[in-house]
C-alpha atoms as a PDB file:
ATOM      1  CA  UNK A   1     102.538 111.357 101.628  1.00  0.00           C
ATOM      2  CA  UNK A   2     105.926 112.720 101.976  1.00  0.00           C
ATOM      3  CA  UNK A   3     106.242 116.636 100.487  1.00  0.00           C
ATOM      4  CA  UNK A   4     109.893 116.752  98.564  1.00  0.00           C
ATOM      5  CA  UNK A   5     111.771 119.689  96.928  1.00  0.00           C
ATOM      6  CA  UNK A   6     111.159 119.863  93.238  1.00  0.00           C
ATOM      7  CA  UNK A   7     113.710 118.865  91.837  1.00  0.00           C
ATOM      8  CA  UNK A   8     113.605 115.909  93.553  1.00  0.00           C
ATOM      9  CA  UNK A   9     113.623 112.333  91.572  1.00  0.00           C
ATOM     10  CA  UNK A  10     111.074 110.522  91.063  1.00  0.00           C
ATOM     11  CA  UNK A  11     109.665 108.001  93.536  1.00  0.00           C
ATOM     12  CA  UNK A  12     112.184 105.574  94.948  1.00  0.00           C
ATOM     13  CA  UNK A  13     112.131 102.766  97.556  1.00  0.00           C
ATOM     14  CA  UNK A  14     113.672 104.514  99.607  1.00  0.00           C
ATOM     15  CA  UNK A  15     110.899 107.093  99.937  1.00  0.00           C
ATOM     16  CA  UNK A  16     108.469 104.256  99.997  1.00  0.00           C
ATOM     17  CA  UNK A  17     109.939 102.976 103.324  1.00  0.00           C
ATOM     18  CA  UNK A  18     110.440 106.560 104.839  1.00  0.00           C
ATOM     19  CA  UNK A  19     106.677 106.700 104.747  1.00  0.00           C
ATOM     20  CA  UNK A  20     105.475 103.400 105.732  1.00  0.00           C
ATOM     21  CA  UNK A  21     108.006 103.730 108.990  1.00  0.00           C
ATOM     22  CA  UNK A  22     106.376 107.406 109.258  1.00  0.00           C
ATOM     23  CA  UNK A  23     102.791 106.027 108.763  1.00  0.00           C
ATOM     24  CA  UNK A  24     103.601 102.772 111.342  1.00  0.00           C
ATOM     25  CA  UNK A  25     104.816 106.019 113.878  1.00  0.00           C
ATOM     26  CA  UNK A  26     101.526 107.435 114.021  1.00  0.00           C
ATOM     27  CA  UNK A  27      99.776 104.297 114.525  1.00  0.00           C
ATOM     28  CA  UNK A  28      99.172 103.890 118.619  1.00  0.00           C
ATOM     29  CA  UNK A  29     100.570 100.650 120.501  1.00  0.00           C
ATOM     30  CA  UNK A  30      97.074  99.587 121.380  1.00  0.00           C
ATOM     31  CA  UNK A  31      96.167  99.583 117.642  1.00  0.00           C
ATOM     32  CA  UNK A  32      99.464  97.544 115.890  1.00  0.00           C
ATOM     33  CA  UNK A  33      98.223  93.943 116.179  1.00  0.00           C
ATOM     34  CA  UNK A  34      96.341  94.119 113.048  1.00  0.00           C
ATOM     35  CA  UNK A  35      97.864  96.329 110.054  1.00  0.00           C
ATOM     36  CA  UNK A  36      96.308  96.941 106.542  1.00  0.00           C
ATOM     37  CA  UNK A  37      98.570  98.704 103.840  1.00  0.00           C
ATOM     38  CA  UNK A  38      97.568  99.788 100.725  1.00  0.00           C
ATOM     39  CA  UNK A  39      99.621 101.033  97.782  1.00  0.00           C
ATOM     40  CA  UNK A  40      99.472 101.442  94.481  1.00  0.00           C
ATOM     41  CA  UNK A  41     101.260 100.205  90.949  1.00  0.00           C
ATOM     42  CA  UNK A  42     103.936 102.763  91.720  1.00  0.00           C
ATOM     43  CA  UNK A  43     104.740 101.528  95.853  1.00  0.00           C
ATOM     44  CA  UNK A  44     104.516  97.971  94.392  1.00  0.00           C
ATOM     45  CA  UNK A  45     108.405  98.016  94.694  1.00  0.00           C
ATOM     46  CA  UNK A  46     109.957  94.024  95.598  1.00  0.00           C
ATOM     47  CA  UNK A  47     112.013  96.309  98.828  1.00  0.00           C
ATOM     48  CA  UNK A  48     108.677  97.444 100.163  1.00  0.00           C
ATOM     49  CA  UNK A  49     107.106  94.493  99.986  1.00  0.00           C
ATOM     50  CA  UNK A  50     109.671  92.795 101.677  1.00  0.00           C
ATOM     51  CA  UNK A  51     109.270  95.030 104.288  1.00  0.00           C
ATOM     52  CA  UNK A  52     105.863  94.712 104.910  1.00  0.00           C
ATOM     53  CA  UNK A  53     106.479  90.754 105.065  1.00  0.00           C
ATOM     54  CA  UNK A  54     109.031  91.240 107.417  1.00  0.00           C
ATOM     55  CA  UNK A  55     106.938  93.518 109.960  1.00  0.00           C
ATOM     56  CA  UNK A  56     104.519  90.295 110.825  1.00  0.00           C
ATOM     57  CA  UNK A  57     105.378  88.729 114.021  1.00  0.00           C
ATOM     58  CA  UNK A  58     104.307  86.577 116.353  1.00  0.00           C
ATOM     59  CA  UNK A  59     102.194  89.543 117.658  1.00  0.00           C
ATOM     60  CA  UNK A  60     101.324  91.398 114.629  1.00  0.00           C
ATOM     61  CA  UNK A  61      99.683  90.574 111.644  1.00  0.00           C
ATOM     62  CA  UNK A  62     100.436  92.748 108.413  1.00  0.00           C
ATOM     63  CA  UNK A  63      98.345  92.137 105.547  1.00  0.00           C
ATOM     64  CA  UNK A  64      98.615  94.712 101.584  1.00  0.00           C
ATOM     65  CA  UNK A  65      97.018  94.963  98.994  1.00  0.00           C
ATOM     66  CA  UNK A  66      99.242  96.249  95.908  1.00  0.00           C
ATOM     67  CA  UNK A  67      97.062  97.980  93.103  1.00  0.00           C
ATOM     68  CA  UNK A  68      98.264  98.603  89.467  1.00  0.00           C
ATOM     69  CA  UNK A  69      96.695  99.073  85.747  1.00  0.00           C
ATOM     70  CA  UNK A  70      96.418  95.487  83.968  1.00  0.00           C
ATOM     71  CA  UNK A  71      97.731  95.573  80.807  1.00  0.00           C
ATOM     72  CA  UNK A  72      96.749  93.494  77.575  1.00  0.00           C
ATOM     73  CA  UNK A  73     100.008  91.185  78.155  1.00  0.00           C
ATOM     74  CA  UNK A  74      98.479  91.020  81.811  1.00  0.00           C
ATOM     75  CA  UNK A  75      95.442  89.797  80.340  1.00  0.00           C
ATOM     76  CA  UNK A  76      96.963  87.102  77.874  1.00  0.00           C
ATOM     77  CA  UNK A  77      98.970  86.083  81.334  1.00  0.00           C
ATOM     78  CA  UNK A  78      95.688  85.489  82.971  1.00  0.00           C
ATOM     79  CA  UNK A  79      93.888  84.261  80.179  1.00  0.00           C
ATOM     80  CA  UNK A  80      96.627  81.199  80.039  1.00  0.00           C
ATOM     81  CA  UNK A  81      96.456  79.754  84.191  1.00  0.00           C
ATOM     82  CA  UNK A  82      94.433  76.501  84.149  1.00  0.00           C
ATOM     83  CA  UNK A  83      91.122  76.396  85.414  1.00  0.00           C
ATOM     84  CA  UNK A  84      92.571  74.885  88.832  1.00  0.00           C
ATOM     85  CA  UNK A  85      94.336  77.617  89.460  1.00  0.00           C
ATOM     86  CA  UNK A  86      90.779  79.526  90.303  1.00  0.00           C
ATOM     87  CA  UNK A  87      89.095  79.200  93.419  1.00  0.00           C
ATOM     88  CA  UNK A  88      85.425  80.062  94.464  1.00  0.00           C
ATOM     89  CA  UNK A  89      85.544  83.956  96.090  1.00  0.00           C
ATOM     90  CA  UNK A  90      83.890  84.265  99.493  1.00  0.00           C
ATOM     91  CA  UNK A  91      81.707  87.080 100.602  1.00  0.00           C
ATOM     92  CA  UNK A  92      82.471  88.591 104.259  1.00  0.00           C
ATOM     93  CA  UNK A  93      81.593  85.772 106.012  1.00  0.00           C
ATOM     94  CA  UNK A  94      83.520  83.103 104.358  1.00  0.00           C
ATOM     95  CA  UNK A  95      80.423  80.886 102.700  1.00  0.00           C
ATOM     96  CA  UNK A  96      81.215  80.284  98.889  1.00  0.00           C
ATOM     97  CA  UNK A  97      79.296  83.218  96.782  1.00  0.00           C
ATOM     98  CA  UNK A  98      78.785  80.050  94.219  1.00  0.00           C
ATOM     99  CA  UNK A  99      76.840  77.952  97.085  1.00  0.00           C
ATOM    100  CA  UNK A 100      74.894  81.386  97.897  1.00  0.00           C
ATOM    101  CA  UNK A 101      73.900  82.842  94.814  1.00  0.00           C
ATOM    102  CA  UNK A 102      70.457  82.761  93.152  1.00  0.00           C
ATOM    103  CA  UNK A 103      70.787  80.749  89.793  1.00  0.00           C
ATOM    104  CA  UNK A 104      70.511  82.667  86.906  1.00  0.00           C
END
């Protein structure tokens, strides 16, 4: 979170990177190898994101998640990817939840 005047503008990427280099400060040596970031709809920006990609290394792994509202043209989008386009989800330890579950 980064406090701003107020009359500041609204969110930029700019301010998205200022934070995730100010979050990645705070995070000991020991503890970089393995990075999870998490932002929503409105830090979904295409410069953080390429920043995020850019941190992994030979050494460090970065993985995010980006969150956001789906919308009903979201939806339609969805609705039209072919059925190979799916795959089965996994639980935690990687066996198919299709193979595991209890038939209905």
């Amino acid at each position: 979170m980064e406090l701003r005047e107020g009359n500041a503008g609204a969110n930029t990427v700019a301010d998205h990177l200022r934070v995730l280099d100010a979050a990645l400060a705070q995070i000991p040596h020991s503890s970089q190898a393995k990075i999870l970031v998490r932002v929503d709809g409105a830090g979904a920006t295409h410069g953080l994101l390429k920043r995020l990609q850019a941190l992994n290394t030979t050494r460090r792994t970065v993985r995010y998640t980006a969150g956001w509202t789906i919308t009903p043209e979201d939806e339609r989008a969805i609705a039209r990817l072919p059925e190979a386009a799916w795959e089965t989800p996994c639980d935690r330890t990687a066996r198919s939840k299709r193979a595991t579950s209890s038939p209905s």
